[in-house]
PDB file of N, CA and C in Angstrom:
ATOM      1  N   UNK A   1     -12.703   6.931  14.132  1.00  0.00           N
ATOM      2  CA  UNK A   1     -12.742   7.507  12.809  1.00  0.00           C
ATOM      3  C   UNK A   1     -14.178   7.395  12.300  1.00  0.00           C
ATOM      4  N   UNK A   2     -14.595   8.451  11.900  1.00  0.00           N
ATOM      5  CA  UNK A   2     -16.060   8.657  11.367  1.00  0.00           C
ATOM      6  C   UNK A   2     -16.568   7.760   9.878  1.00  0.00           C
ATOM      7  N   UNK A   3     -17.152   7.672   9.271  1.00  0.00           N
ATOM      8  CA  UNK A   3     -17.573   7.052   8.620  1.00  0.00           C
ATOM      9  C   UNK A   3     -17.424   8.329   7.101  1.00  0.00           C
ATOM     10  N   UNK A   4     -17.524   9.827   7.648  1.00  0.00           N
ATOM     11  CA  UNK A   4     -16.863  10.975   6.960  1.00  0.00           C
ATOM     12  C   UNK A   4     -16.114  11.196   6.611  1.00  0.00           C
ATOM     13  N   UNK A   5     -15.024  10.705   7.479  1.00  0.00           N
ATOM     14  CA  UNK A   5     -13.730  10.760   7.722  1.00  0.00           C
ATOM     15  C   UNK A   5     -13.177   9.650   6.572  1.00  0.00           C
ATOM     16  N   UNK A   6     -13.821   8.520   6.489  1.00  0.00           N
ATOM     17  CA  UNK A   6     -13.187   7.564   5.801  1.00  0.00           C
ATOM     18  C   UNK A   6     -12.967   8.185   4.369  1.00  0.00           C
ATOM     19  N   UNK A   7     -14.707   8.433   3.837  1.00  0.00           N
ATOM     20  CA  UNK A   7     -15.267   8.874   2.685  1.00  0.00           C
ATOM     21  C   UNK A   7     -13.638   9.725   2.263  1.00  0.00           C
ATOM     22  N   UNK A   8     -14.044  10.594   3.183  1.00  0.00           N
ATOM     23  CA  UNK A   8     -12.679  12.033   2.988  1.00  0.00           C
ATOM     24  C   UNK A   8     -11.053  11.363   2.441  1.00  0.00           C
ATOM     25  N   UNK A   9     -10.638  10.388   3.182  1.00  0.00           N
ATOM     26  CA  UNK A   9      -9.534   9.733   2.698  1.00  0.00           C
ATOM     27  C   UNK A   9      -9.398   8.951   1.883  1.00  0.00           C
ATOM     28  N   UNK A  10     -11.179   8.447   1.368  1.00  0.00           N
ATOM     29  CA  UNK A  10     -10.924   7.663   0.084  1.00  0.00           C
ATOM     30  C   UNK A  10     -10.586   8.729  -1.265  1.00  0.00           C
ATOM     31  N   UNK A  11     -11.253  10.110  -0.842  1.00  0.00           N
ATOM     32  CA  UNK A  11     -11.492  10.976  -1.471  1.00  0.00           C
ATOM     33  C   UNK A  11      -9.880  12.089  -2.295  1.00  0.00           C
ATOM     34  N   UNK A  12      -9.610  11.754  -1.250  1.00  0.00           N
ATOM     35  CA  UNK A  12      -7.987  12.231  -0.814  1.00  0.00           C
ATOM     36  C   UNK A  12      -6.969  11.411  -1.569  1.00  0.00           C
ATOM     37  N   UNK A  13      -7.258  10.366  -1.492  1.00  0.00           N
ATOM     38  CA  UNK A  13      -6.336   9.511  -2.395  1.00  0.00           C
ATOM     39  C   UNK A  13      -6.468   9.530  -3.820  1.00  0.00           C
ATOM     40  N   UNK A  14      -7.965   9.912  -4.159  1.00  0.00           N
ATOM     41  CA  UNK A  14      -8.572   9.593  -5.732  1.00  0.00           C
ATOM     42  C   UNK A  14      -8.010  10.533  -6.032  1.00  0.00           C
ATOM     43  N   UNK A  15      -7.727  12.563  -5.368  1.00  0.00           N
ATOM     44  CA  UNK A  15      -7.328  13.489  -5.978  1.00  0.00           C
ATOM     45  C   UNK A  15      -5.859  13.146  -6.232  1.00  0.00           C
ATOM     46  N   UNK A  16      -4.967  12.878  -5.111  1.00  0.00           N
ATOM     47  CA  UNK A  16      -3.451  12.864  -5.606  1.00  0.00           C
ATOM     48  C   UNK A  16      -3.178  11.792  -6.192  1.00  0.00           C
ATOM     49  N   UNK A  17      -3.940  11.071  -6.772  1.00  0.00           N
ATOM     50  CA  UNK A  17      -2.934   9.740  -7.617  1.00  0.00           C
ATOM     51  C   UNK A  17      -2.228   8.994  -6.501  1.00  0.00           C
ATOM     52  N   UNK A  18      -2.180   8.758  -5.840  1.00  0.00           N
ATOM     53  CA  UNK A  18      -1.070   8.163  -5.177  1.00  0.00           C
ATOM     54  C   UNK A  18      -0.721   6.810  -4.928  1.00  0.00           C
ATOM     55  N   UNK A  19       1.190   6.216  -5.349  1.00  0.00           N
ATOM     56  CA  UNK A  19       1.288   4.991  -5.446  1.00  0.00           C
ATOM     57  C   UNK A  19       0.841   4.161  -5.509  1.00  0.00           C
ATOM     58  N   UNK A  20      -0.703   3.728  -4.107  1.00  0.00           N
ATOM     59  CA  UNK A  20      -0.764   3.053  -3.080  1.00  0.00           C
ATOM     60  C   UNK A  20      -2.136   2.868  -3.347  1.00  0.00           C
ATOM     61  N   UNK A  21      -2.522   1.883  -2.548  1.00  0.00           N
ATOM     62  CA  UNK A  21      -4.089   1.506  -2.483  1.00  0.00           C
ATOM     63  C   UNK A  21      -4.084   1.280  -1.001  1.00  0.00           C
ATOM     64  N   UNK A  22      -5.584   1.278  -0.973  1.00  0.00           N
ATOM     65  CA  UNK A  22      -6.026   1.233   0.480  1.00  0.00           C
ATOM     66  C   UNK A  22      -7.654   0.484   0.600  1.00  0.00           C
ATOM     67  N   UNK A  23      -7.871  -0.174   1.333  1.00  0.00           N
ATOM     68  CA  UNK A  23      -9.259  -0.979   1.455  1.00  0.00           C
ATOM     69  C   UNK A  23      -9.564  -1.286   2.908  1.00  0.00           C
ATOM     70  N   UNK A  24     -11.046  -1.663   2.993  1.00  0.00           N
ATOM     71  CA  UNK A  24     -11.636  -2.055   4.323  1.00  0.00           C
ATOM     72  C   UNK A  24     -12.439  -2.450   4.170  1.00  0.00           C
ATOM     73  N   UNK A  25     -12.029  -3.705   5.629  1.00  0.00           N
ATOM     74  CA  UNK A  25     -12.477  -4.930   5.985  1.00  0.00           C
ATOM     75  C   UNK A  25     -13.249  -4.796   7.116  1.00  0.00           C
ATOM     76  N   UNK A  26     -14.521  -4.960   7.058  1.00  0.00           N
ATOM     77  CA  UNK A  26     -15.625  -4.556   8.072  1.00  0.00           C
ATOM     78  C   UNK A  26     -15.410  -6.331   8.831  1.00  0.00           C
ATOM     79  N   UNK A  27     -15.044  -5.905   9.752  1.00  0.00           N
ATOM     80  CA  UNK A  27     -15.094  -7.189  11.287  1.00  0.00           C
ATOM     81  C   UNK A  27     -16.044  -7.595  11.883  1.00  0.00           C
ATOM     82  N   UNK A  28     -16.621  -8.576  11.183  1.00  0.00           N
ATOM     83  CA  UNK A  28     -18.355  -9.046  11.773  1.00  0.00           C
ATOM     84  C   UNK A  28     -18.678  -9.624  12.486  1.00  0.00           C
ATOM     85  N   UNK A  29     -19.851  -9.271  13.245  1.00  0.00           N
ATOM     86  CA  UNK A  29     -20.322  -9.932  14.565  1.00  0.00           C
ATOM     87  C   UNK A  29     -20.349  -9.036  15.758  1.00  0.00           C
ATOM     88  N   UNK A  30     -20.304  -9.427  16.880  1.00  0.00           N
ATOM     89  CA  UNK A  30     -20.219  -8.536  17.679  1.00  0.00           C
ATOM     90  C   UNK A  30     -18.436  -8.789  18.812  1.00  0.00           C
ATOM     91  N   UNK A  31     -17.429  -8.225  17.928  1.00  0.00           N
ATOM     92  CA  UNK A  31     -16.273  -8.443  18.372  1.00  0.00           C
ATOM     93  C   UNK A  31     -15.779  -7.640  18.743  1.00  0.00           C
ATOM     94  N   UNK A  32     -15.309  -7.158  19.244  1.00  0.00           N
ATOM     95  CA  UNK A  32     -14.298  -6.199  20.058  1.00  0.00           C
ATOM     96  C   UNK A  32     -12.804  -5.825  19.614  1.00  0.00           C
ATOM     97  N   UNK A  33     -12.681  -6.482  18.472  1.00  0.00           N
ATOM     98  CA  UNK A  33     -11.348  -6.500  18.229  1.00  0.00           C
ATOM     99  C   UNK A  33     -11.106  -7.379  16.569  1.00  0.00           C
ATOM    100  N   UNK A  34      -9.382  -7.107  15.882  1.00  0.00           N
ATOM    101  CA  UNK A  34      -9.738  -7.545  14.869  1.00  0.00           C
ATOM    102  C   UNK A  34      -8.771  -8.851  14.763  1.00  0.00           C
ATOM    103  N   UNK A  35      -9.078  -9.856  14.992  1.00  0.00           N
ATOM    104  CA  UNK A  35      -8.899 -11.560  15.089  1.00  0.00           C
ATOM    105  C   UNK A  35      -7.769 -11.498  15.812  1.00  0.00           C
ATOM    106  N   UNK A  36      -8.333 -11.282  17.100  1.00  0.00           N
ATOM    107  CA  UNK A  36      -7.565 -11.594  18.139  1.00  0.00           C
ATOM    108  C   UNK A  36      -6.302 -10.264  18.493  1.00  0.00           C
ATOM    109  N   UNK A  37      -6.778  -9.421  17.462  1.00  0.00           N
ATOM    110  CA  UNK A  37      -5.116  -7.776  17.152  1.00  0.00           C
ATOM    111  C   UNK A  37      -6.250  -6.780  17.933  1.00  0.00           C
ATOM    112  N   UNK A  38      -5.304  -5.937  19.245  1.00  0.00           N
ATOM    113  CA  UNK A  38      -7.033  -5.230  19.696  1.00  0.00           C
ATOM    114  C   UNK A  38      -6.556  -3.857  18.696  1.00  0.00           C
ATOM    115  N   UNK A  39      -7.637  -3.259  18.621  1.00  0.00           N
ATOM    116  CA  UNK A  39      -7.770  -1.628  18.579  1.00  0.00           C
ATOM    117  C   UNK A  39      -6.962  -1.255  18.220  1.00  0.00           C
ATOM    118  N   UNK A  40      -6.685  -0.675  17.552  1.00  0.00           N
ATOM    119  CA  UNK A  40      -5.409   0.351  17.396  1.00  0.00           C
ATOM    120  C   UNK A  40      -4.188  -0.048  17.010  1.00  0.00           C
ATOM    121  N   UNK A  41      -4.323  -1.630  16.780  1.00  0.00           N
ATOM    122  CA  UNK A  41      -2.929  -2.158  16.222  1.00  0.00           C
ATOM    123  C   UNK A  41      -2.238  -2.464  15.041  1.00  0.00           C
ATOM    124  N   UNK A  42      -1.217  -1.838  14.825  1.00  0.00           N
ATOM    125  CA  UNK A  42      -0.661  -1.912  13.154  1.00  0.00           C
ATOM    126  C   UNK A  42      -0.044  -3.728  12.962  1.00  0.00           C
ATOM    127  N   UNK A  43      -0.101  -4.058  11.907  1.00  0.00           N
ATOM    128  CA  UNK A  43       0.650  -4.963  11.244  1.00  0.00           C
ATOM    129  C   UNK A  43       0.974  -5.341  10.158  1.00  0.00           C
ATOM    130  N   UNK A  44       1.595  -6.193   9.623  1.00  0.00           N
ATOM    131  CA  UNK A  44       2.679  -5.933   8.227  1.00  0.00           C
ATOM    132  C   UNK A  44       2.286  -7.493   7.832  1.00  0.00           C
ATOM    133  N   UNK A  45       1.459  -8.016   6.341  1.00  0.00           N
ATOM    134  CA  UNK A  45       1.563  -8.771   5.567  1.00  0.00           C
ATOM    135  C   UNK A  45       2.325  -8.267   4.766  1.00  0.00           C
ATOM    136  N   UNK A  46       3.804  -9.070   4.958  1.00  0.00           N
ATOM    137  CA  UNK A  46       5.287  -8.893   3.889  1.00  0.00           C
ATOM    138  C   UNK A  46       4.837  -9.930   2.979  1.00  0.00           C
ATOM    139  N   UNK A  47       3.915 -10.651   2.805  1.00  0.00           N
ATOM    140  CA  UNK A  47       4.043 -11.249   1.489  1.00  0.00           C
ATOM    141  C   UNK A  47       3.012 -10.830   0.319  1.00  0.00           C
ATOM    142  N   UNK A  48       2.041  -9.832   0.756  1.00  0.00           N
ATOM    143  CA  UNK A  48       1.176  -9.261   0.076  1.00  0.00           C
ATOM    144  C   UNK A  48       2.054  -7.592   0.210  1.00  0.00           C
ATOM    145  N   UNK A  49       2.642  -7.652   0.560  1.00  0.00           N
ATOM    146  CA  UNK A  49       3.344  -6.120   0.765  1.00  0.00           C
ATOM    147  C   UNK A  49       2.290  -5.030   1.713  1.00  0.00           C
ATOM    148  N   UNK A  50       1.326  -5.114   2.442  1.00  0.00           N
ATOM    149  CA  UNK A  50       0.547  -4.397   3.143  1.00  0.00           C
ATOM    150  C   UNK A  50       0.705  -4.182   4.542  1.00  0.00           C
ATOM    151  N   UNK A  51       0.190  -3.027   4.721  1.00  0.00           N
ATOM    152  CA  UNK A  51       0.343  -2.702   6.475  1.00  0.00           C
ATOM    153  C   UNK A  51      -1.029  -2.512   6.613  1.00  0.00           C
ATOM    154  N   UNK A  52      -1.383  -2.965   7.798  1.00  0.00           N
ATOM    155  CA  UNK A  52      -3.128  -3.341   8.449  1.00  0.00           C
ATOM    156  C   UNK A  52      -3.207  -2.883   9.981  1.00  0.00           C
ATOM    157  N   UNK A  53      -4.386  -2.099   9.741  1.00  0.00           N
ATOM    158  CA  UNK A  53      -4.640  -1.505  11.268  1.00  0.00           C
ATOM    159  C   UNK A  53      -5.982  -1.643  11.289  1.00  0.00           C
ATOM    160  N   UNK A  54      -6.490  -2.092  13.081  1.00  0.00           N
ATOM    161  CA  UNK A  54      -7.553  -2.226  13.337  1.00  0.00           C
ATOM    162  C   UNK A  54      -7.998  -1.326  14.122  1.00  0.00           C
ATOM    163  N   UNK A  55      -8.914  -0.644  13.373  1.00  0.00           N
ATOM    164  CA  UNK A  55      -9.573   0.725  13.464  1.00  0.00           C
ATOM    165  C   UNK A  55     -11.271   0.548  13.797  1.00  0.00           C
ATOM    166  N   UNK A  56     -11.704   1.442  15.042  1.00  0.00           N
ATOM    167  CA  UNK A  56     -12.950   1.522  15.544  1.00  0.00           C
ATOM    168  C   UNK A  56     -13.286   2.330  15.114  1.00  0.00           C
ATOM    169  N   UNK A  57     -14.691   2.540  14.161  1.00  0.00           N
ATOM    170  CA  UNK A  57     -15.294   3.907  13.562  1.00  0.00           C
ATOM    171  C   UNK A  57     -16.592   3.634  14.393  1.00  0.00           C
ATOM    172  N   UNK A  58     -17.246   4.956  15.186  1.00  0.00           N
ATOM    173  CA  UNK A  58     -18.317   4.633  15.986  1.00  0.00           C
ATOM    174  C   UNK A  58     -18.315   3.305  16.289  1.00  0.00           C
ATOM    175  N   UNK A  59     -19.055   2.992  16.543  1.00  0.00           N
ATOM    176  CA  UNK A  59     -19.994   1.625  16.455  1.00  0.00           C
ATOM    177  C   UNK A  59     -18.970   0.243  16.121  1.00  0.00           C
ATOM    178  N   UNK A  60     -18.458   0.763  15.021  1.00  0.00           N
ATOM    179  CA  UNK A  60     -17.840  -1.068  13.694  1.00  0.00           C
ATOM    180  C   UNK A  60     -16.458  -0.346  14.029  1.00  0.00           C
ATOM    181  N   UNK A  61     -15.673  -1.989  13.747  1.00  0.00           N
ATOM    182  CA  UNK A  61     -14.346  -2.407  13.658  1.00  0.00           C
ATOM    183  C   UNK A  61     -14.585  -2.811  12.497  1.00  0.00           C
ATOM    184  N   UNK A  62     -12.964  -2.211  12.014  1.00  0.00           N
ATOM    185  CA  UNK A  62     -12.755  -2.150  10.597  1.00  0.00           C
ATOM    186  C   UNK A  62     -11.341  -2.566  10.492  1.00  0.00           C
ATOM    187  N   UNK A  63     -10.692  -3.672   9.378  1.00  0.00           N
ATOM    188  CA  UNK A  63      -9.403  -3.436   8.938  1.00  0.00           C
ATOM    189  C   UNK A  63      -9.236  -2.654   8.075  1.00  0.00           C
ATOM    190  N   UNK A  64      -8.306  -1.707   7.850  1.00  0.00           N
ATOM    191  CA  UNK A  64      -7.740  -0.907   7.191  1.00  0.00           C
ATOM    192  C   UNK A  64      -6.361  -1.221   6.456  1.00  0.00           C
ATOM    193  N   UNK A  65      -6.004  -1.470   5.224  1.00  0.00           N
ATOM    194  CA  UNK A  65      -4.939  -2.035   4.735  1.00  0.00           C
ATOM    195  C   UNK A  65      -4.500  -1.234   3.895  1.00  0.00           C
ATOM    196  N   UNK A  66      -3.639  -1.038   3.697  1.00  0.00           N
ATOM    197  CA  UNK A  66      -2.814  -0.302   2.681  1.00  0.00           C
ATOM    198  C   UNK A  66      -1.128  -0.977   2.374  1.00  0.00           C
ATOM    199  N   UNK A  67      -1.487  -0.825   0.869  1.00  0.00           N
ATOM    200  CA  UNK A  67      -0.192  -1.587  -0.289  1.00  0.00           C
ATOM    201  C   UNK A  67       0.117  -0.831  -0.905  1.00  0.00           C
ATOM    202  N   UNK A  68       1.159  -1.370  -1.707  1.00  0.00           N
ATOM    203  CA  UNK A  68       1.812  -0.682  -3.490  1.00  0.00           C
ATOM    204  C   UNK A  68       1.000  -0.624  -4.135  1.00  0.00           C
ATOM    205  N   UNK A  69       0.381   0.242  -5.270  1.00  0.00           N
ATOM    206  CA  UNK A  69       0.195   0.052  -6.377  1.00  0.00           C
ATOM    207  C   UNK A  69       0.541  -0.312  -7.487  1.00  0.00           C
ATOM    208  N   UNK A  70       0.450  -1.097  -8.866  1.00  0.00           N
ATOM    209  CA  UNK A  70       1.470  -1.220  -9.852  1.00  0.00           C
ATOM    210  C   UNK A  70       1.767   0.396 -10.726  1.00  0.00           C
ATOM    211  N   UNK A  71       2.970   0.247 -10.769  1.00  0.00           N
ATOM    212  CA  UNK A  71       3.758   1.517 -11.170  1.00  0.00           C
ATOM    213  C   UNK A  71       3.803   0.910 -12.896  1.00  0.00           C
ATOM    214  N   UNK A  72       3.186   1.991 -13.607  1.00  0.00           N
ATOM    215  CA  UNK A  72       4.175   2.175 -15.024  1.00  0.00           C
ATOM    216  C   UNK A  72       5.603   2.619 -14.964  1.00  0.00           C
ATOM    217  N   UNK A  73       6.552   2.156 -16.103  1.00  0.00           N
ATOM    218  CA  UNK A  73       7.770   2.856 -16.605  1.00  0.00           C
ATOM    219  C   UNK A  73       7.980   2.767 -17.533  1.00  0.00           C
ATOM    220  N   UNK A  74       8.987   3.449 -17.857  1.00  0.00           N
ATOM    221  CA  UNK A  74       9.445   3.992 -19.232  1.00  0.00           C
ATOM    222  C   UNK A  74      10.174   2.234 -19.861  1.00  0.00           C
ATOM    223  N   UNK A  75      10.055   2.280 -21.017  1.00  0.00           N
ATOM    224  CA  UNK A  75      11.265   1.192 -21.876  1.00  0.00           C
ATOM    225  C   UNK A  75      12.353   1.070 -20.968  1.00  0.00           C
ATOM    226  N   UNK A  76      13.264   2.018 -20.963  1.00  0.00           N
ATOM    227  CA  UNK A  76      14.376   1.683 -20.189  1.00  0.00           C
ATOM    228  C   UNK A  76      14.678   1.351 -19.202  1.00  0.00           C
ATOM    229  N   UNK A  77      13.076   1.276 -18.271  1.00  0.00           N
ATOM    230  CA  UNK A  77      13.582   1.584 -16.699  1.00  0.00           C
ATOM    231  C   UNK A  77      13.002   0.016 -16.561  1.00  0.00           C
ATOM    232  N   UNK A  78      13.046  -0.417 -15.126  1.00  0.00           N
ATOM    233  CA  UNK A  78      12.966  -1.995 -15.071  1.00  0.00           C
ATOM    234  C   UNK A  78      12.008  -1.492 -13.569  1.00  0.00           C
ATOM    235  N   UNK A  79      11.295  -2.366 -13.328  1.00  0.00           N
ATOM    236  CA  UNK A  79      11.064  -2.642 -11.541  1.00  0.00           C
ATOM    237  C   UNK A  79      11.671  -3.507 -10.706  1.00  0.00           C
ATOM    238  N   UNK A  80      12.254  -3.349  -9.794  1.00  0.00           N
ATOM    239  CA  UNK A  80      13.019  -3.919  -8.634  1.00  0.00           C
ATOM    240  C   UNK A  80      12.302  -3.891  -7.483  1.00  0.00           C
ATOM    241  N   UNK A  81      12.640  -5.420  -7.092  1.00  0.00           N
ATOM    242  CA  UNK A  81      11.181  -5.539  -5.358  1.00  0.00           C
ATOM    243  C   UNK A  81      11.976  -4.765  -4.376  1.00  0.00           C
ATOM    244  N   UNK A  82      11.194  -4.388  -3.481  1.00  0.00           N
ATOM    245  CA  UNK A  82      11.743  -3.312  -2.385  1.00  0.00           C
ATOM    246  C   UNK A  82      12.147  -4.857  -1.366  1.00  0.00           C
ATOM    247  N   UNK A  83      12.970  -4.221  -0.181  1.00  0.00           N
ATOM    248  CA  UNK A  83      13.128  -4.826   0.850  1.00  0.00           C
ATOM    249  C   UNK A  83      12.869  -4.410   1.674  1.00  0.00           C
ATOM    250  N   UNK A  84      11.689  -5.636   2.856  1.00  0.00           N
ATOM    251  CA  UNK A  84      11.446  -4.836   3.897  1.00  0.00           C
ATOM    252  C   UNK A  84       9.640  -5.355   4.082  1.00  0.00           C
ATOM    253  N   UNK A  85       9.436  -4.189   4.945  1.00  0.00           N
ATOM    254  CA  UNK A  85       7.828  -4.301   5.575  1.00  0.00           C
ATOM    255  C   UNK A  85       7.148  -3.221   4.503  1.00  0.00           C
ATOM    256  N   UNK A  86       6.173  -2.957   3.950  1.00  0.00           N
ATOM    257  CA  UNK A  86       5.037  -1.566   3.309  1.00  0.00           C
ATOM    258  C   UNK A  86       5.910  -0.484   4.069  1.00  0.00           C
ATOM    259  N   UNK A  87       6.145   0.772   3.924  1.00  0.00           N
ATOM    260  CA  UNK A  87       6.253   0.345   1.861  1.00  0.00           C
ATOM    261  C   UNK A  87       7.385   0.260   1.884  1.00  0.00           C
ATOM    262  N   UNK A  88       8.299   0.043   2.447  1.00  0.00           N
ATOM    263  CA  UNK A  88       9.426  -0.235   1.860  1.00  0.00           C
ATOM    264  C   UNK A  88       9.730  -1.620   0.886  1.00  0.00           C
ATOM    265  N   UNK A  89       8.786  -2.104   0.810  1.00  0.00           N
ATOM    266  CA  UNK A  89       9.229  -3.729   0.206  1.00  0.00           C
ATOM    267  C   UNK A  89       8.070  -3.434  -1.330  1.00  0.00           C
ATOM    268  N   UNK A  90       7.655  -1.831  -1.153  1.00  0.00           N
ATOM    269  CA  UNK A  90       6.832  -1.712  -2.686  1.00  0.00           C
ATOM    270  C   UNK A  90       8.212  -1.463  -3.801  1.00  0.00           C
ATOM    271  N   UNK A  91       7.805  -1.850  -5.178  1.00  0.00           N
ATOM    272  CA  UNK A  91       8.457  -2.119  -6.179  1.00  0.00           C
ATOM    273  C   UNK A  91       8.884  -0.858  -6.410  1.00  0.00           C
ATOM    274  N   UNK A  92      10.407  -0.380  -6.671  1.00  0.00           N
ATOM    275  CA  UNK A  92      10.842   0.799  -7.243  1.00  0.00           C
ATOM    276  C   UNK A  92      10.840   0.657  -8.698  1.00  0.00           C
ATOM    277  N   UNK A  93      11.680   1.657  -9.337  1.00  0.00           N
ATOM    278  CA  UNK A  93      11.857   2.072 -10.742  1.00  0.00           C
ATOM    279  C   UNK A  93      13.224   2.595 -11.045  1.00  0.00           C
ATOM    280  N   UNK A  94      14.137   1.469 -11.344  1.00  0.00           N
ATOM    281  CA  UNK A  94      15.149   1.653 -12.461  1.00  0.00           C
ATOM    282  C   UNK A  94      15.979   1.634 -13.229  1.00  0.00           C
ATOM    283  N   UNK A  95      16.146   2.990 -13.886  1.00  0.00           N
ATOM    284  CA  UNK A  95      16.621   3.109 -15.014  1.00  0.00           C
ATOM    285  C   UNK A  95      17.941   3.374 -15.814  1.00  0.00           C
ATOM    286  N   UNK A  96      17.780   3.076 -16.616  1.00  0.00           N
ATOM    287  CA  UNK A  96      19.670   3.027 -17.309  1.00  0.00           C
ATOM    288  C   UNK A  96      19.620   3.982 -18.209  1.00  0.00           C
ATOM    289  N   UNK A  97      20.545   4.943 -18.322  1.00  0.00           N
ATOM    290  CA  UNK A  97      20.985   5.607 -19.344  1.00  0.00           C
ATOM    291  C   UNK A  97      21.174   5.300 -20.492  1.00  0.00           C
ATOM    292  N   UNK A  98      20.072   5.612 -21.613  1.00  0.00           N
ATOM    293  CA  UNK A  98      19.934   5.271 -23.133  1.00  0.00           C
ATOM    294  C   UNK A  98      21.633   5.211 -23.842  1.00  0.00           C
ATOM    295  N   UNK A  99      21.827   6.221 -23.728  1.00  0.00           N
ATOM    296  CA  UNK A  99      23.777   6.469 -23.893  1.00  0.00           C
ATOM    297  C   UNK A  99      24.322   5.281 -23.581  1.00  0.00           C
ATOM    298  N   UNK A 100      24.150   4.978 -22.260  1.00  0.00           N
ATOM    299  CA  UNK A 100      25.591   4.218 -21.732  1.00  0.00           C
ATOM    300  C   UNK A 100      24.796   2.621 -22.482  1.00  0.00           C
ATOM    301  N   UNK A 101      23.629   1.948 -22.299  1.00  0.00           N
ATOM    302  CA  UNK A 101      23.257   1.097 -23.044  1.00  0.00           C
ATOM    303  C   UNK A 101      23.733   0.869 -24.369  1.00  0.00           C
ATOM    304  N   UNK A 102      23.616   1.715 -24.780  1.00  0.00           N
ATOM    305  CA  UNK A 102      24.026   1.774 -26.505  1.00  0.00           C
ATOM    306  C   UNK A 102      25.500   1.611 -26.313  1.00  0.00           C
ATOM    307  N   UNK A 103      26.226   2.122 -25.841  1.00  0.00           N
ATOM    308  CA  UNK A 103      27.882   1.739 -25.686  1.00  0.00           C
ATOM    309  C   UNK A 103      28.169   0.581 -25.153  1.00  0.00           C
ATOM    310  N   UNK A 104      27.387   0.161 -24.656  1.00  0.00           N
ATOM    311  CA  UNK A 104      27.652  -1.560 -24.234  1.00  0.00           C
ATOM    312  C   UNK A 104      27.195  -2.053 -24.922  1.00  0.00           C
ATOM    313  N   UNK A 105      26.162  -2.336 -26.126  1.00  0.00           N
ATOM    314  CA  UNK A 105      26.094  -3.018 -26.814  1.00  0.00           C
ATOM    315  C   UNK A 105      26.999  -3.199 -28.262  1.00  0.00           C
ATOM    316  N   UNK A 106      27.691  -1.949 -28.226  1.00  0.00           N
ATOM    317  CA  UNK A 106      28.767  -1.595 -29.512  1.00  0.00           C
ATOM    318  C   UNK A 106      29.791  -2.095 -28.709  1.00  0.00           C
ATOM    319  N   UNK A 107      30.293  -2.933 -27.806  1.00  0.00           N
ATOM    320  CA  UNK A 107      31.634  -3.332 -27.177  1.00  0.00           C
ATOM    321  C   UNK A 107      31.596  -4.645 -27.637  1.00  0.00           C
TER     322      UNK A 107
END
């Protein structure tokens, strides 16, 4: 992956808004690999909610991570933790019907 290429997908993300964040971890020294994970390998910090791949751009090894973002919601709606590995274990959204609330509190 080019160093263009990256730019382009940081670029890509800033236009659509999207959920998620993404960052990179430049692997220093002269290593071959990213702590001991070679090339090309995905993995899942479930307690930070992220998936991590070690990616060769020319020259540099790079981690590549991507998480949830924090989500706004409405009053009514609540966040609930996902279950699971990225993204499934990112926080959903929801919500209760203003109506049916109000009738449970008149019971």
């Amino acid at each position: 992956m080019s160093k263009y290429l990256v730019i382009a997908v940081c670029i890509v993300f800033a236009i659509i808004r999207c959920q998620a964040y993404q960052y990179f971890i430049p692997v220093l020294g002269n290593k071959n690999d990213c702590d001991s994970r070679p090339v090309d390998s995905v993995w899942y910090d479930d307690s930070k909610c992220e998936k991590l791949k070690c990616v060769l751009s020319g020259t540099e090894i790079f981690i590549v991570a991507h998480g949830c973002s924090k989500v706004d919601h409405p009053e009514n709606c609540q966040l609930v933790p996902g279950k699971g590995s990225y993204p499934k274990c990112c926080n959903q959204i929801e919500c209760s019907d203003d109506n049916e609330e109000e009738m449970m509190s008149l019971d």
